[in-house]
PDB file of N, CA and C in Angstrom:
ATOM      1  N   UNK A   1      -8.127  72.590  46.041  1.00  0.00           N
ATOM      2  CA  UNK A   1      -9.024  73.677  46.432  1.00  0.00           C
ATOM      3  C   UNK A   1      -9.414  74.468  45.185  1.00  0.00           C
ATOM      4  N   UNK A   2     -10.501  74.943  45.234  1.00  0.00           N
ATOM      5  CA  UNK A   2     -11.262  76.170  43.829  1.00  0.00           C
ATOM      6  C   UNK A   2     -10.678  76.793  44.346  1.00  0.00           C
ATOM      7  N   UNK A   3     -10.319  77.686  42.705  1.00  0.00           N
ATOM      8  CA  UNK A   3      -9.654  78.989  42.565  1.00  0.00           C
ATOM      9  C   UNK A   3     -11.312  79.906  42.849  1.00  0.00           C
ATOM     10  N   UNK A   4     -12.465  79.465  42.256  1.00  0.00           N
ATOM     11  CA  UNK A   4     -13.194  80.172  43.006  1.00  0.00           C
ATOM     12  C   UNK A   4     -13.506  81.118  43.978  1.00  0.00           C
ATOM     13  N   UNK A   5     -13.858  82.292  44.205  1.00  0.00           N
ATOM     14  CA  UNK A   5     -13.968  82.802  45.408  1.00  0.00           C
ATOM     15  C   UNK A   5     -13.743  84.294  45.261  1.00  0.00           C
ATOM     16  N   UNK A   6     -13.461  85.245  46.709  1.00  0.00           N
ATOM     17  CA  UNK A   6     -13.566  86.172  46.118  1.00  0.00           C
ATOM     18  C   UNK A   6     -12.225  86.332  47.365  1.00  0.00           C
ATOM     19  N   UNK A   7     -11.427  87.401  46.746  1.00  0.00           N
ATOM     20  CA  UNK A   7     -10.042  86.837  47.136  1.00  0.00           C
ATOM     21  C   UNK A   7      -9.575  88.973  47.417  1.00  0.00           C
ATOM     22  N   UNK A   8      -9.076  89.065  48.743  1.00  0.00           N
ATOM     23  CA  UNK A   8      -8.543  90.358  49.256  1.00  0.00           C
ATOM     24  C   UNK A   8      -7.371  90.609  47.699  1.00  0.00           C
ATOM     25  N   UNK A   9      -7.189  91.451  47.394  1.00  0.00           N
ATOM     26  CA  UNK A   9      -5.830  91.646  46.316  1.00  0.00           C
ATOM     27  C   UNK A   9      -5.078  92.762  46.528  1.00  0.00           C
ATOM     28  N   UNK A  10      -3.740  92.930  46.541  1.00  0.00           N
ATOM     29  CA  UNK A  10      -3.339  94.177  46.427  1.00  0.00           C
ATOM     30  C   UNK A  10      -2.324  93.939  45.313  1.00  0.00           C
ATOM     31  N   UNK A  11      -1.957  95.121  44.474  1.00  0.00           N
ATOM     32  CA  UNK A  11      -1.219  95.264  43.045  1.00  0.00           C
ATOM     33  C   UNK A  11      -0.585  96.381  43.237  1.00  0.00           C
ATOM     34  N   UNK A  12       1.172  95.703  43.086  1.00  0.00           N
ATOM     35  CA  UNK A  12       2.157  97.042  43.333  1.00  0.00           C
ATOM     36  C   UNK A  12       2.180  97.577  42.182  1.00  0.00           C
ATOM     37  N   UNK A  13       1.502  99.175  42.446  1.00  0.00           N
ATOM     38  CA  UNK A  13       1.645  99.900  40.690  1.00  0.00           C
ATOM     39  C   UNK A  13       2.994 101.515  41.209  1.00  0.00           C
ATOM     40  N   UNK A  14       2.192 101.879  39.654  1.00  0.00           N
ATOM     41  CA  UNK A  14       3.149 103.353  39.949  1.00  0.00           C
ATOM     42  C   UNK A  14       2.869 104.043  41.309  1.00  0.00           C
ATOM     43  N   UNK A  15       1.668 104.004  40.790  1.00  0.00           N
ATOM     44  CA  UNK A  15       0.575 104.796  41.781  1.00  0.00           C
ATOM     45  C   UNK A  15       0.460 104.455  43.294  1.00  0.00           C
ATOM     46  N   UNK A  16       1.122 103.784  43.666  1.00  0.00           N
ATOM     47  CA  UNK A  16       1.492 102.949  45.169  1.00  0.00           C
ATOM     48  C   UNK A  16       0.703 101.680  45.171  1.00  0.00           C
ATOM     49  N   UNK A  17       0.360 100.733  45.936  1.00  0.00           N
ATOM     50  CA  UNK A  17      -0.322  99.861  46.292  1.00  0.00           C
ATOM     51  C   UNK A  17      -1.904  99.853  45.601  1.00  0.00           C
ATOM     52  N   UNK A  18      -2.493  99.060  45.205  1.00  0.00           N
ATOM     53  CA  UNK A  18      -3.788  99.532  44.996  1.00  0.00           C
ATOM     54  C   UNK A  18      -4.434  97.909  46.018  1.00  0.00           C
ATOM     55  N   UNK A  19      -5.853  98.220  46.409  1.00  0.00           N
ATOM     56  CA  UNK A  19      -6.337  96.881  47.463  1.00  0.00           C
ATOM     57  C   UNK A  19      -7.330  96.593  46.274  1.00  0.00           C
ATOM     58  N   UNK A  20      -7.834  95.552  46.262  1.00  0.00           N
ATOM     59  CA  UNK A  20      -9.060  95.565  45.405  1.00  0.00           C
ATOM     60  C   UNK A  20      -9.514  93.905  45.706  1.00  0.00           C
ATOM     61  N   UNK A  21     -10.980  94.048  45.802  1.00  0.00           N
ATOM     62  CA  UNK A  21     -11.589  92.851  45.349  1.00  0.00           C
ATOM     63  C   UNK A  21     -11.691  91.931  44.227  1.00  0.00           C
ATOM     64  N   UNK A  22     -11.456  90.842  44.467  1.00  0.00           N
ATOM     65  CA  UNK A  22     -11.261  90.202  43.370  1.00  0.00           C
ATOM     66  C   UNK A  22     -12.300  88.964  43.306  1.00  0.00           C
ATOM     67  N   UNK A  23     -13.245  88.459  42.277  1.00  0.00           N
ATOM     68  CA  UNK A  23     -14.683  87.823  42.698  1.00  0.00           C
ATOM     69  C   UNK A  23     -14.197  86.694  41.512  1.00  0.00           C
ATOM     70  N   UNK A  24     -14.050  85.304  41.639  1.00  0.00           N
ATOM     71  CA  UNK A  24     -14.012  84.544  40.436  1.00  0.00           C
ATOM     72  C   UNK A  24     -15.108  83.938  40.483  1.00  0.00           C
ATOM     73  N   UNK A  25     -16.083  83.768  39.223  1.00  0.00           N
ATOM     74  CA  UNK A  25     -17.185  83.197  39.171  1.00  0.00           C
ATOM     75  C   UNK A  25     -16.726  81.823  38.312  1.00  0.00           C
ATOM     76  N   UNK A  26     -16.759  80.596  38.459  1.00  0.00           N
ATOM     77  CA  UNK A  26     -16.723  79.541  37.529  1.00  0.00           C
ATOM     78  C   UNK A  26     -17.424  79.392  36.445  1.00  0.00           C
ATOM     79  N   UNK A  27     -17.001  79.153  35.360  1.00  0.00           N
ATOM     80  CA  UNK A  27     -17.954  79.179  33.814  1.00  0.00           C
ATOM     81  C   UNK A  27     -18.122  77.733  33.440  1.00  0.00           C
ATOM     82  N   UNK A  28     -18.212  77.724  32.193  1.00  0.00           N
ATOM     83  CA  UNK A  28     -18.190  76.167  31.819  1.00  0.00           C
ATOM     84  C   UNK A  28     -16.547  75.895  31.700  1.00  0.00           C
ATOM     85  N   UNK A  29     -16.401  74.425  31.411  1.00  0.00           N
ATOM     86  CA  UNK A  29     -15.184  73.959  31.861  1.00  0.00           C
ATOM     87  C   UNK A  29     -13.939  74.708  31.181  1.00  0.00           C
ATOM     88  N   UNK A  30     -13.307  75.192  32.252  1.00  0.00           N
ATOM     89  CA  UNK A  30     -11.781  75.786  31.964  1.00  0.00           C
ATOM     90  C   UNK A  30     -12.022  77.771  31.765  1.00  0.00           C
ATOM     91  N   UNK A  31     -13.066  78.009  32.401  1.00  0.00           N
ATOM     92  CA  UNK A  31     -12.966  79.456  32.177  1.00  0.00           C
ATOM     93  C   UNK A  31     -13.839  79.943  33.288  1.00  0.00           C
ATOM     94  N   UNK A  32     -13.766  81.035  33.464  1.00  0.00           N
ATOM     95  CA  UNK A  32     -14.552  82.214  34.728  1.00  0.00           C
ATOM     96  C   UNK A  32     -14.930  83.625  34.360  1.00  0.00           C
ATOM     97  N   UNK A  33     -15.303  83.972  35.279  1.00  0.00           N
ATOM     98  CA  UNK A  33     -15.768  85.170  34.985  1.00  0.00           C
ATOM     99  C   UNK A  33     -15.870  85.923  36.365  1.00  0.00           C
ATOM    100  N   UNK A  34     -15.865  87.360  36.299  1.00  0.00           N
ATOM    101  CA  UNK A  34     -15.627  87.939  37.740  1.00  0.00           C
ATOM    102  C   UNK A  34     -15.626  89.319  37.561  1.00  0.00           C
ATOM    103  N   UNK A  35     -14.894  89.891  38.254  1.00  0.00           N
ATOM    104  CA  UNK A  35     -14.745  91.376  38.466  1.00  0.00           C
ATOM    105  C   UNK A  35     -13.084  91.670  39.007  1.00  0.00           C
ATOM    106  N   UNK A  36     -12.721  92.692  39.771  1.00  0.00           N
ATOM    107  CA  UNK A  36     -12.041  93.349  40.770  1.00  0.00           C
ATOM    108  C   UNK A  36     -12.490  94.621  40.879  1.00  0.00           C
ATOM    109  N   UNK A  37     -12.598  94.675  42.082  1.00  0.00           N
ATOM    110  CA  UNK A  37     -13.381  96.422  42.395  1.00  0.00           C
ATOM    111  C   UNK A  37     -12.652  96.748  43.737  1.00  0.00           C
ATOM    112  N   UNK A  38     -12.055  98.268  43.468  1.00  0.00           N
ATOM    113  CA  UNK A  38     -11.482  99.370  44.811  1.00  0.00           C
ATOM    114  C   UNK A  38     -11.494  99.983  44.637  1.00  0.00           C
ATOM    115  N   UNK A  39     -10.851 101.266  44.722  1.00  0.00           N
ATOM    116  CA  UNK A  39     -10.654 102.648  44.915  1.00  0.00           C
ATOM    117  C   UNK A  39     -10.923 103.257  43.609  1.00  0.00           C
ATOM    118  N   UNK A  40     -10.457 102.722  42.516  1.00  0.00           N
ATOM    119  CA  UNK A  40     -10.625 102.925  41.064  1.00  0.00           C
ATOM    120  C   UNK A  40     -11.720 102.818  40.606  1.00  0.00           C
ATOM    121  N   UNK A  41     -12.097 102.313  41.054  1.00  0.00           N
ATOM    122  CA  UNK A  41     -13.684 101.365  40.247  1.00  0.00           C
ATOM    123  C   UNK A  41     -13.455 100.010  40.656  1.00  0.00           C
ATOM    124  N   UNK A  42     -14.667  99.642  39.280  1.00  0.00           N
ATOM    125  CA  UNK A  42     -14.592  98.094  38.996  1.00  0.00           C
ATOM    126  C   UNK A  42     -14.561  97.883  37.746  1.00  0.00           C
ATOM    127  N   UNK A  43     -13.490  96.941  37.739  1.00  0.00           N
ATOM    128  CA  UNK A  43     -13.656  96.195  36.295  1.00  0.00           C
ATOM    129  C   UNK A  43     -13.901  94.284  35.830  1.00  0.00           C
ATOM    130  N   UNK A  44     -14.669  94.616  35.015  1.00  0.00           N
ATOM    131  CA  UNK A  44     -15.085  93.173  34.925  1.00  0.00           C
ATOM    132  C   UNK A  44     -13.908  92.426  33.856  1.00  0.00           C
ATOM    133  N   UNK A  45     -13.760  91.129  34.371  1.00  0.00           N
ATOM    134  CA  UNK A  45     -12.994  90.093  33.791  1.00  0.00           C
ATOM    135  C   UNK A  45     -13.254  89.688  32.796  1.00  0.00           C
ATOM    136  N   UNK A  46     -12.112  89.695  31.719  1.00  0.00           N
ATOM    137  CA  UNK A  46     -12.601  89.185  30.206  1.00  0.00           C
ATOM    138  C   UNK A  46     -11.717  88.105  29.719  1.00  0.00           C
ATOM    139  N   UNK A  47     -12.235  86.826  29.250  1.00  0.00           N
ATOM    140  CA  UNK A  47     -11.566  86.112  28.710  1.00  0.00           C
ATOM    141  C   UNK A  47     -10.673  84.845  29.652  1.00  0.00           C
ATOM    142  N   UNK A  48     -11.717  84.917  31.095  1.00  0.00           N
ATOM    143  CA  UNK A  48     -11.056  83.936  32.492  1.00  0.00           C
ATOM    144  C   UNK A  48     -10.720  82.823  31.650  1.00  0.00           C
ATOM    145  N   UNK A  49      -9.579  82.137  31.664  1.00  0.00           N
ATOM    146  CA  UNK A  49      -9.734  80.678  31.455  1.00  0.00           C
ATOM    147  C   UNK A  49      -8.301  79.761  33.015  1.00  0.00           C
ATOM    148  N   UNK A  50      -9.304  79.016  33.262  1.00  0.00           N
ATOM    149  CA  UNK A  50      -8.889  78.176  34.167  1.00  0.00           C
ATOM    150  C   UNK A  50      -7.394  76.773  33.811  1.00  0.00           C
ATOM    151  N   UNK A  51      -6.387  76.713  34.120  1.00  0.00           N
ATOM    152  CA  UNK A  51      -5.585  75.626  33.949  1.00  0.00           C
ATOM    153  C   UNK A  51      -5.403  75.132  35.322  1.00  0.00           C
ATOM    154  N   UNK A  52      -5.678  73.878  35.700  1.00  0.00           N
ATOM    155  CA  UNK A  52      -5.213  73.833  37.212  1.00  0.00           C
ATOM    156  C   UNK A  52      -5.416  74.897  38.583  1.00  0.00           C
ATOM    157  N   UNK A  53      -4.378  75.115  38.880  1.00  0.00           N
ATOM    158  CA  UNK A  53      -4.587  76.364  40.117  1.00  0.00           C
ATOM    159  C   UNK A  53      -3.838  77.199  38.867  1.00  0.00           C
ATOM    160  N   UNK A  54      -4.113  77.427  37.992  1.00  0.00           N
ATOM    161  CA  UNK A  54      -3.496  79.043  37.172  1.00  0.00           C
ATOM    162  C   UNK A  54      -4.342  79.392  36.475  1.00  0.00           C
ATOM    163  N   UNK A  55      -4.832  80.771  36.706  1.00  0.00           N
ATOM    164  CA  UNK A  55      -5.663  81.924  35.928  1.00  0.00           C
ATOM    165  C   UNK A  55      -4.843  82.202  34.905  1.00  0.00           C
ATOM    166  N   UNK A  56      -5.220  82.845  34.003  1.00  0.00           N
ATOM    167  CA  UNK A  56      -5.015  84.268  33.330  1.00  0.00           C
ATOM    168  C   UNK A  56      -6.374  85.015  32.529  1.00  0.00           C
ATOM    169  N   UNK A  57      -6.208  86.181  32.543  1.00  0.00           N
ATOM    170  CA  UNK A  57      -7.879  86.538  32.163  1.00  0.00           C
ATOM    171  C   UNK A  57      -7.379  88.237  31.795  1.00  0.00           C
ATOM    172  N   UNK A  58      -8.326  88.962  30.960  1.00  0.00           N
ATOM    173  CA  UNK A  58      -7.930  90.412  30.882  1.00  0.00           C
ATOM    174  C   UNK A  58      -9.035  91.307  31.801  1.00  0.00           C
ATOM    175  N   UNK A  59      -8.694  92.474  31.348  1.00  0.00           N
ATOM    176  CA  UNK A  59      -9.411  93.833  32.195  1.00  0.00           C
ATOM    177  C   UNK A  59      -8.815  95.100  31.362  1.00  0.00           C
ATOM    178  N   UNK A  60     -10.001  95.707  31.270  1.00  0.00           N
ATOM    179  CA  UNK A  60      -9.757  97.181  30.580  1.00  0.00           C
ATOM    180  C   UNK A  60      -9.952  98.518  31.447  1.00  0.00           C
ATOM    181  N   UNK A  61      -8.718  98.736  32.141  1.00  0.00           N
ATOM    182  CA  UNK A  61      -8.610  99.868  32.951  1.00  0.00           C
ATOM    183  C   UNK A  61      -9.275 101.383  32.359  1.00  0.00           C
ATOM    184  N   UNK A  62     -10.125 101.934  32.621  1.00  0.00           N
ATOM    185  CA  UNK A  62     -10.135 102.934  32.255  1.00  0.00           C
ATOM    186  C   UNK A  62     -10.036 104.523  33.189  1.00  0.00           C
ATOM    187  N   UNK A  63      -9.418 104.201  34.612  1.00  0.00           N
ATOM    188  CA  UNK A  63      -9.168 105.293  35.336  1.00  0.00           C
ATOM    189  C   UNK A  63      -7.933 105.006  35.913  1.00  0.00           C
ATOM    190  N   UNK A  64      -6.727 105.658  36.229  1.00  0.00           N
ATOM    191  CA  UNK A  64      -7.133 107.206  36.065  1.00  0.00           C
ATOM    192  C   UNK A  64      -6.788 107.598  33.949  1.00  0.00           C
ATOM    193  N   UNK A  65      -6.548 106.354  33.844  1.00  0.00           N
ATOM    194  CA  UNK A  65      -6.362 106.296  32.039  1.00  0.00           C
ATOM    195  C   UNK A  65      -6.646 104.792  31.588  1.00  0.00           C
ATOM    196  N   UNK A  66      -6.949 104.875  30.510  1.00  0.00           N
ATOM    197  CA  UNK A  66      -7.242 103.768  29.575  1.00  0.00           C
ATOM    198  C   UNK A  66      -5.810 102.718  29.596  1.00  0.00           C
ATOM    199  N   UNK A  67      -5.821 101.633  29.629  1.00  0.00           N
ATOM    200  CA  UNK A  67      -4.899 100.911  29.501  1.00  0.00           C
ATOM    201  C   UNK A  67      -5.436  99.496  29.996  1.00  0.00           C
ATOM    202  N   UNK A  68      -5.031  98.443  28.416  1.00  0.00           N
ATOM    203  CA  UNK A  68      -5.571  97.169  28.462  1.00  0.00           C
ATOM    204  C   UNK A  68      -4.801  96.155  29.771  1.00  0.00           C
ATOM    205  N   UNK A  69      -5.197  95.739  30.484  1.00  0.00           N
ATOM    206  CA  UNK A  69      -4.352  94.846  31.017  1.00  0.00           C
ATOM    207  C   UNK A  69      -4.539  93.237  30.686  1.00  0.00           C
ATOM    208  N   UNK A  70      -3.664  92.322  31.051  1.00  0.00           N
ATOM    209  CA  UNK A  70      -3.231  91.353  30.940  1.00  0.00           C
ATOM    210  C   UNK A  70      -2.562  90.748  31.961  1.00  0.00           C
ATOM    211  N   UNK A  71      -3.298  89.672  33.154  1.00  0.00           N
ATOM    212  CA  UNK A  71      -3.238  89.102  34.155  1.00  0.00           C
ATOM    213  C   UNK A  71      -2.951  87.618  34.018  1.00  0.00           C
ATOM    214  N   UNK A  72      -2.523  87.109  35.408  1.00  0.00           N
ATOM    215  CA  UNK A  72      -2.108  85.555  35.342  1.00  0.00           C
ATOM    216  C   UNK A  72      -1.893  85.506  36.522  1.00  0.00           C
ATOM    217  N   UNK A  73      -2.223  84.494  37.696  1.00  0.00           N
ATOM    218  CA  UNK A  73      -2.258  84.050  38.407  1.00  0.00           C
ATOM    219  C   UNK A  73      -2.328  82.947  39.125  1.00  0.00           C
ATOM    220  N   UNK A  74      -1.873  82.565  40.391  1.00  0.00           N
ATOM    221  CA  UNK A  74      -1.218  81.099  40.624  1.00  0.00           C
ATOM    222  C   UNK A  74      -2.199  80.954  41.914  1.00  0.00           C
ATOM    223  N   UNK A  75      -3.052  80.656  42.374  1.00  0.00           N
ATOM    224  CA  UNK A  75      -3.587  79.989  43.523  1.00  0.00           C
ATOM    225  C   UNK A  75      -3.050  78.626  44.496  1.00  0.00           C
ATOM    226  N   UNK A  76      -2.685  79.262  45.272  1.00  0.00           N
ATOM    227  CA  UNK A  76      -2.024  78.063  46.025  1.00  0.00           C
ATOM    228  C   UNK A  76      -2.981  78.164  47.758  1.00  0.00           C
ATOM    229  N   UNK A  77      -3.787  77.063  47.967  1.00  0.00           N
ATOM    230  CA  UNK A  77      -4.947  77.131  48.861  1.00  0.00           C
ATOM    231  C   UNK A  77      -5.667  78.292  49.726  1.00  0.00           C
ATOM    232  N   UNK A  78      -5.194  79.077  50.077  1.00  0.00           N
ATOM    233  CA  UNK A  78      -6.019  80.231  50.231  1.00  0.00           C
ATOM    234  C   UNK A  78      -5.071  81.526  50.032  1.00  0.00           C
ATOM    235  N   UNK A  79      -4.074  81.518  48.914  1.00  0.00           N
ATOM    236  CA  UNK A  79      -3.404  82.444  49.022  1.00  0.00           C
ATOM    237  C   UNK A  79      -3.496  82.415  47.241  1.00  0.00           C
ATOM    238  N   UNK A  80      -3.140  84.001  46.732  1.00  0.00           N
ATOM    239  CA  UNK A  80      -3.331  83.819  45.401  1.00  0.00           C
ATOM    240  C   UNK A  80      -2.216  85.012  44.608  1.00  0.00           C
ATOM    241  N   UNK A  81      -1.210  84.856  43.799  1.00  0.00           N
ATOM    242  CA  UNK A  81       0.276  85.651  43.674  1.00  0.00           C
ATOM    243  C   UNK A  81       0.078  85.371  42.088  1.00  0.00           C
ATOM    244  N   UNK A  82       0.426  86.686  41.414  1.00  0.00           N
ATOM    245  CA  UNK A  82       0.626  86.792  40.301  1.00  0.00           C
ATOM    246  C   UNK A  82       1.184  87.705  39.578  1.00  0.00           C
ATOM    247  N   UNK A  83       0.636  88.418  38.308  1.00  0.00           N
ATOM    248  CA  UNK A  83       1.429  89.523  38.073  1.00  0.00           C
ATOM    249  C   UNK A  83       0.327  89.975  36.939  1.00  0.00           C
ATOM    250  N   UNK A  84       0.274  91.831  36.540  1.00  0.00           N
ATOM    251  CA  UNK A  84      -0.473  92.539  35.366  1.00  0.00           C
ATOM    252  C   UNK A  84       0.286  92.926  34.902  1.00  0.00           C
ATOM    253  N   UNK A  85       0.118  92.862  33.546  1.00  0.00           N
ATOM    254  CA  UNK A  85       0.769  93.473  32.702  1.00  0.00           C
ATOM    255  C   UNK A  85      -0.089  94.718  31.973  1.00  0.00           C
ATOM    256  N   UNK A  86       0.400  95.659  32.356  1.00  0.00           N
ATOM    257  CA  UNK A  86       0.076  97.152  32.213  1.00  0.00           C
ATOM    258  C   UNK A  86       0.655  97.932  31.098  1.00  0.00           C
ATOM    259  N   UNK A  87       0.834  97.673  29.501  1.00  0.00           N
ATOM    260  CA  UNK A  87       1.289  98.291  28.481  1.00  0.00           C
ATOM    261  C   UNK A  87       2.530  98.956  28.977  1.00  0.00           C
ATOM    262  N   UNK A  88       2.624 100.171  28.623  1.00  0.00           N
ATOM    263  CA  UNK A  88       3.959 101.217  29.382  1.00  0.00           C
ATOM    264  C   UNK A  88       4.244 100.822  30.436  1.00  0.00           C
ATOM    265  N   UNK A  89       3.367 100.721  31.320  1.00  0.00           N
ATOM    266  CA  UNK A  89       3.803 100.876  32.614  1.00  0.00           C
ATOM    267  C   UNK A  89       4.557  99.375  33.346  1.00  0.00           C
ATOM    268  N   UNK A  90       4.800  98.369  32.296  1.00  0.00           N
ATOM    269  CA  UNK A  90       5.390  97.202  32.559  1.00  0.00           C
ATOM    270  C   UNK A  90       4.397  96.037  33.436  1.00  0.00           C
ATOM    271  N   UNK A  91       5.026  95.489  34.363  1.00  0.00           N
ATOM    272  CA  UNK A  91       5.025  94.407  34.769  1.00  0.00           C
ATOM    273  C   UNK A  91       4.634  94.602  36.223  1.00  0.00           C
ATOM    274  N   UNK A  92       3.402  94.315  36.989  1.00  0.00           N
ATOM    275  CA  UNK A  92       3.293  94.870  38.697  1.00  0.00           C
ATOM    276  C   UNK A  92       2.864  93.689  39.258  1.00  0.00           C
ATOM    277  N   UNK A  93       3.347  93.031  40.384  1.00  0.00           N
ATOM    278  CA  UNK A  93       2.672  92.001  41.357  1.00  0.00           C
ATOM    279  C   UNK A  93       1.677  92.161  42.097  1.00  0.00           C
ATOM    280  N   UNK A  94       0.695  91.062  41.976  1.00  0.00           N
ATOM    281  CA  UNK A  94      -0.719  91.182  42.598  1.00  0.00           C
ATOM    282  C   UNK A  94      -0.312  89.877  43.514  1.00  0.00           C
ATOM    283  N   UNK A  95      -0.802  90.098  44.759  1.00  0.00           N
ATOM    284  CA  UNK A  95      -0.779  88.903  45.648  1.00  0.00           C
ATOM    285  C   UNK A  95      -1.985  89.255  46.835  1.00  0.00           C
ATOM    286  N   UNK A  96      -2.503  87.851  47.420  1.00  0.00           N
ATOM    287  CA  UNK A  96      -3.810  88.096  47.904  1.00  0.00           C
ATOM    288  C   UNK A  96      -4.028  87.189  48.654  1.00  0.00           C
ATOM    289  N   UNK A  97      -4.956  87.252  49.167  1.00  0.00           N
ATOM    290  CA  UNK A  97      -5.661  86.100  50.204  1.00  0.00           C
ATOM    291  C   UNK A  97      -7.470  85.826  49.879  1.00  0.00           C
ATOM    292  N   UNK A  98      -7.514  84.189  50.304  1.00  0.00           N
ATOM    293  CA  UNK A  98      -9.430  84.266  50.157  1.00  0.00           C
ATOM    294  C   UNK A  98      -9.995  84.984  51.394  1.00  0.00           C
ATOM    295  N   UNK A  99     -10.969  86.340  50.827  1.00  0.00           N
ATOM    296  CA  UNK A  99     -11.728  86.666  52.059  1.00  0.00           C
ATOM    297  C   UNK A  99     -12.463  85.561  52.398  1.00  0.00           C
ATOM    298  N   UNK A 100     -12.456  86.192  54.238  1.00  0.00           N
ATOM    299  CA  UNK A 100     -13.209  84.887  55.062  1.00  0.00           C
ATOM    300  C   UNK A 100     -14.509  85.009  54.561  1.00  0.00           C
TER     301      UNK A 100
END
């Protein structure tokens, strides 16, 4: 199955739960491009590259503060579990489903 798609997300942070959209666009071979957008905003995806069913790609948070993140993710057929890495604030799990 494509990791493609645009996929429900929620990410356990400090800040409690956050929900967010998550949109993977396919690039040329082995990379993507996308977004995630909720309550925060939106931020666009930098640097998608595709291995199999595993992402990893960045995002530059800038609310409610600046802070680079660093993502990776595992797609397993319509379900999608991973983790950000948030400078200070460590290590938070993102897990999700493909919206219908």
């Amino acid at each position: 199955m494509s990791v493609a798609g645009t996929w429900d997300c929620v990410t356990k942070t400090p800040l409690g739960d956050q929900k967010g959209r998550l949109v993977i666009i396919p690039g040329e071979t082995g990379t993507f491009s996308g977004s995630i957008s909720g309550d925060l905003g939106s931020m666009p995806i930098k640097d998608g590259q595709v291995s199999g069913d595993t992402l990893t790609w960045k995002m530059k948070m800038t609310m409610p503060m600046p802070i680079d993140l660093d993502c990776a993710a595992t797609v397993d057929g319509d379900a999608i579990n991973g983790t950000v890495k948030a400078g200070m604030f460590g290590t938070m799990t993102l897990t999700g489903t493909r919206a219908a």
